[in-house]
N, C-alpha and C. Protein backbone atom coordinates (compact mmCIF):
# COMPACT_ATOMS: atom_id res chain seq x y z
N UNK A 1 12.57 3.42 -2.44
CA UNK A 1 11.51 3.72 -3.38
C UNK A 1 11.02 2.43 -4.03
N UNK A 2 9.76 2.34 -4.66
CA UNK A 2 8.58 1.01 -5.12
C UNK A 2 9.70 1.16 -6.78
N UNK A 3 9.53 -0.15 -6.63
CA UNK A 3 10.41 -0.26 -8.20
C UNK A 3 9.01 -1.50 -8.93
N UNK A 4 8.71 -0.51 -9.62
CA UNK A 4 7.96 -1.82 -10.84
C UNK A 4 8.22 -2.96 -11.67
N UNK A 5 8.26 -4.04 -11.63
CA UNK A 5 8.88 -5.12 -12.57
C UNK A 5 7.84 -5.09 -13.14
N UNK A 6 8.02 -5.46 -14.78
CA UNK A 6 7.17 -5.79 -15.70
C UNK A 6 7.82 -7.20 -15.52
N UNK A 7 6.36 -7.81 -16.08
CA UNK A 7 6.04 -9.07 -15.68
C UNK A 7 6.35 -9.99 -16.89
N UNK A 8 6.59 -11.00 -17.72
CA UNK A 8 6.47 -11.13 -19.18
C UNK A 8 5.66 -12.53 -19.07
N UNK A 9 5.42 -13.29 -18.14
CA UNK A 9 4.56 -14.07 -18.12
C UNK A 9 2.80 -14.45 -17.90
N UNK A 10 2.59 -12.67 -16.84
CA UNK A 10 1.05 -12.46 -16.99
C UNK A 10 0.59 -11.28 -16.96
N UNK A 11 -0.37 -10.93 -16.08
CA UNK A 11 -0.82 -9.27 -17.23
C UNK A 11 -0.56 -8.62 -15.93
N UNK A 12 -0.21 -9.12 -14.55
CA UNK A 12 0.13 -8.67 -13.65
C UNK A 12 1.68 -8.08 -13.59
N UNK A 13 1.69 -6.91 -12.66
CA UNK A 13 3.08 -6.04 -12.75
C UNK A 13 3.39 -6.87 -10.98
N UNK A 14 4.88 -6.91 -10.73
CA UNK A 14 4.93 -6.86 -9.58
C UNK A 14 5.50 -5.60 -8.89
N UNK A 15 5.53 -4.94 -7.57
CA UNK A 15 5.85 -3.83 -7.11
C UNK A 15 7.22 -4.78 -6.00
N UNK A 16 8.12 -4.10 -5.97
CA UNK A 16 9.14 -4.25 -5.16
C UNK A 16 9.01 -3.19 -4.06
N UNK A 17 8.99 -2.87 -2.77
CA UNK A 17 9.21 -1.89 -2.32
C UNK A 17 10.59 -2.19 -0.66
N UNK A 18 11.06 -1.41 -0.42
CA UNK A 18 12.07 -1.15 0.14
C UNK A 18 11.27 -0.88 1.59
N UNK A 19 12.25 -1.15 2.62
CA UNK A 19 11.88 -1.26 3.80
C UNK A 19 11.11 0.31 4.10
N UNK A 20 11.84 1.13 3.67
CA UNK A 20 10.59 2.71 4.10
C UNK A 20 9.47 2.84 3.81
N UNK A 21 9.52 2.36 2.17
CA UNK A 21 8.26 1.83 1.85
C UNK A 21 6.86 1.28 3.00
N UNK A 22 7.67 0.24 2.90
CA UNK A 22 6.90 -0.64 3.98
C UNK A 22 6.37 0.14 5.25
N UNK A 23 7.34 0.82 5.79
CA UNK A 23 6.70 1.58 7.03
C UNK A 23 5.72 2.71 6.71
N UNK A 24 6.08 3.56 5.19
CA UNK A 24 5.40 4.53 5.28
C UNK A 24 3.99 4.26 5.02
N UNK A 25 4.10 2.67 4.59
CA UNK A 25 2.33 2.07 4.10
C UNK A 25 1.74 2.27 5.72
N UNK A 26 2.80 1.70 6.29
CA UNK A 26 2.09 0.92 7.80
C UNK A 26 1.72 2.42 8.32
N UNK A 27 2.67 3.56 8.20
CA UNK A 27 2.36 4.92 9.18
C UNK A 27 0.98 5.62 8.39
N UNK A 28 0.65 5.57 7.32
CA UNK A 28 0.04 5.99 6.38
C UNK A 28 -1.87 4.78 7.18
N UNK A 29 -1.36 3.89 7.51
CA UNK A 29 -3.00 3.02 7.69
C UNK A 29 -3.03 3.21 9.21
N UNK A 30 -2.08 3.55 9.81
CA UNK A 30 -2.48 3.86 11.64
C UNK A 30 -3.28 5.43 11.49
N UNK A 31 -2.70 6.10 10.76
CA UNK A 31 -3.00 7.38 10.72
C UNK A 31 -4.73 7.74 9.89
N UNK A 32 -5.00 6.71 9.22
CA UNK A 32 -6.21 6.82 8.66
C UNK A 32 -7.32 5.61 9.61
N UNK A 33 -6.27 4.49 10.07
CA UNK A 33 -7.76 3.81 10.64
C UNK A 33 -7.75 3.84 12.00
N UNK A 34 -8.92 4.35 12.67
CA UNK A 34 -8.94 4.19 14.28
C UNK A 34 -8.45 2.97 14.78
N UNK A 35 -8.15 2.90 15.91
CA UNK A 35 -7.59 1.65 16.71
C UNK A 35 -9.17 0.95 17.03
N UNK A 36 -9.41 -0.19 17.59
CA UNK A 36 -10.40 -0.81 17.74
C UNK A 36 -11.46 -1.15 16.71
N UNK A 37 -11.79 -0.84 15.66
CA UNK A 37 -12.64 -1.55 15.24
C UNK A 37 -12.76 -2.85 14.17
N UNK A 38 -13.53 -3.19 14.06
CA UNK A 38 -13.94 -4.55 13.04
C UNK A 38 -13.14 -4.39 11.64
N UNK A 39 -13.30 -5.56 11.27
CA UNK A 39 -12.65 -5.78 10.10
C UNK A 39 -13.09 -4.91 8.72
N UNK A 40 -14.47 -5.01 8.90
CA UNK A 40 -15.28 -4.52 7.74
C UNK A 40 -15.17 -2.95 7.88
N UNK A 41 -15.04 -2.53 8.79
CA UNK A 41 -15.12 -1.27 9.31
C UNK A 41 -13.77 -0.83 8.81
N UNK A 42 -12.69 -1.03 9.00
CA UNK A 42 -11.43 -1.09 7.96
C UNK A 42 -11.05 -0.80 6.68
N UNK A 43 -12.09 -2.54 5.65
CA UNK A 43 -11.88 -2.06 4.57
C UNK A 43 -12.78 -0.60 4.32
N UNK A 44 -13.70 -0.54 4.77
CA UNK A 44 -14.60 0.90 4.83
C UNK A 44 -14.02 2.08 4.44
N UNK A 45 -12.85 2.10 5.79
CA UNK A 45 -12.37 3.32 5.77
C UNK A 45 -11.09 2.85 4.44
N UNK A 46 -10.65 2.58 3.95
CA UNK A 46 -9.40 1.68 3.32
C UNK A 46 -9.94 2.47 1.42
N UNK A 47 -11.48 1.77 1.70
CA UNK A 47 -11.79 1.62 0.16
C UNK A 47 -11.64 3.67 0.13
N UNK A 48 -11.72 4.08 0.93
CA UNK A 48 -11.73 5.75 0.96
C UNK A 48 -10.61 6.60 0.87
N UNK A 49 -9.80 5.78 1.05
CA UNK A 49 -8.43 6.80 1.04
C UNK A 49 -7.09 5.88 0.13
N UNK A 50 -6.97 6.89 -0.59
CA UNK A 50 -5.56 6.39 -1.33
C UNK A 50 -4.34 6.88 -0.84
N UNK A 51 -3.85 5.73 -1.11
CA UNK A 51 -1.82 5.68 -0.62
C UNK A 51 -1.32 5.59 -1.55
N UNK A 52 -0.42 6.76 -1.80
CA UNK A 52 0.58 6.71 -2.75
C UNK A 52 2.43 6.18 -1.88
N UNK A 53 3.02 5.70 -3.10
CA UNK A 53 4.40 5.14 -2.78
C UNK A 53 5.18 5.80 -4.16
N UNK A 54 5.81 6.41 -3.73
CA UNK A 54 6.62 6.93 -5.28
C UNK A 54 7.67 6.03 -5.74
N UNK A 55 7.70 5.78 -6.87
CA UNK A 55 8.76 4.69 -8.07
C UNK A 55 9.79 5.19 -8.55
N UNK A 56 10.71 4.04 -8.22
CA UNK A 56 12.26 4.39 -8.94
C UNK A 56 11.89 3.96 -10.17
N UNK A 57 12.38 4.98 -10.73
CA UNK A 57 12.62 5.18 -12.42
C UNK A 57 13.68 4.96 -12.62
């Protein structure tokens, strides 16, 4: 699970996430972006769909 560090030096948080994490981002962007196209075409589809990662509390 994404563990949040509060930050005390800027206004930025950092996210830690754990190796499942990581895959479920990666299974989560095959599954929303077609294979083959352009870059722009990407963020396109990207800026459209949200990914959630759930946090250890």
């Amino acid at each position: 699970m994404a563990q949040i560090i509060e930050s005390t030096t800027s206004e930025r948080r950092l996210i830690k996430m754990s190796t499942n994490d990581i895959i479920s981002i990666v299974q989560s962007y095959q599954q929303a972006v077609p294979r083959g196209i352009m870059y722009e075409e990407v963020r396109n589809y990207l800026d459209d769909i949200v990914i959630y990662i759930p946090e250890d509390i």
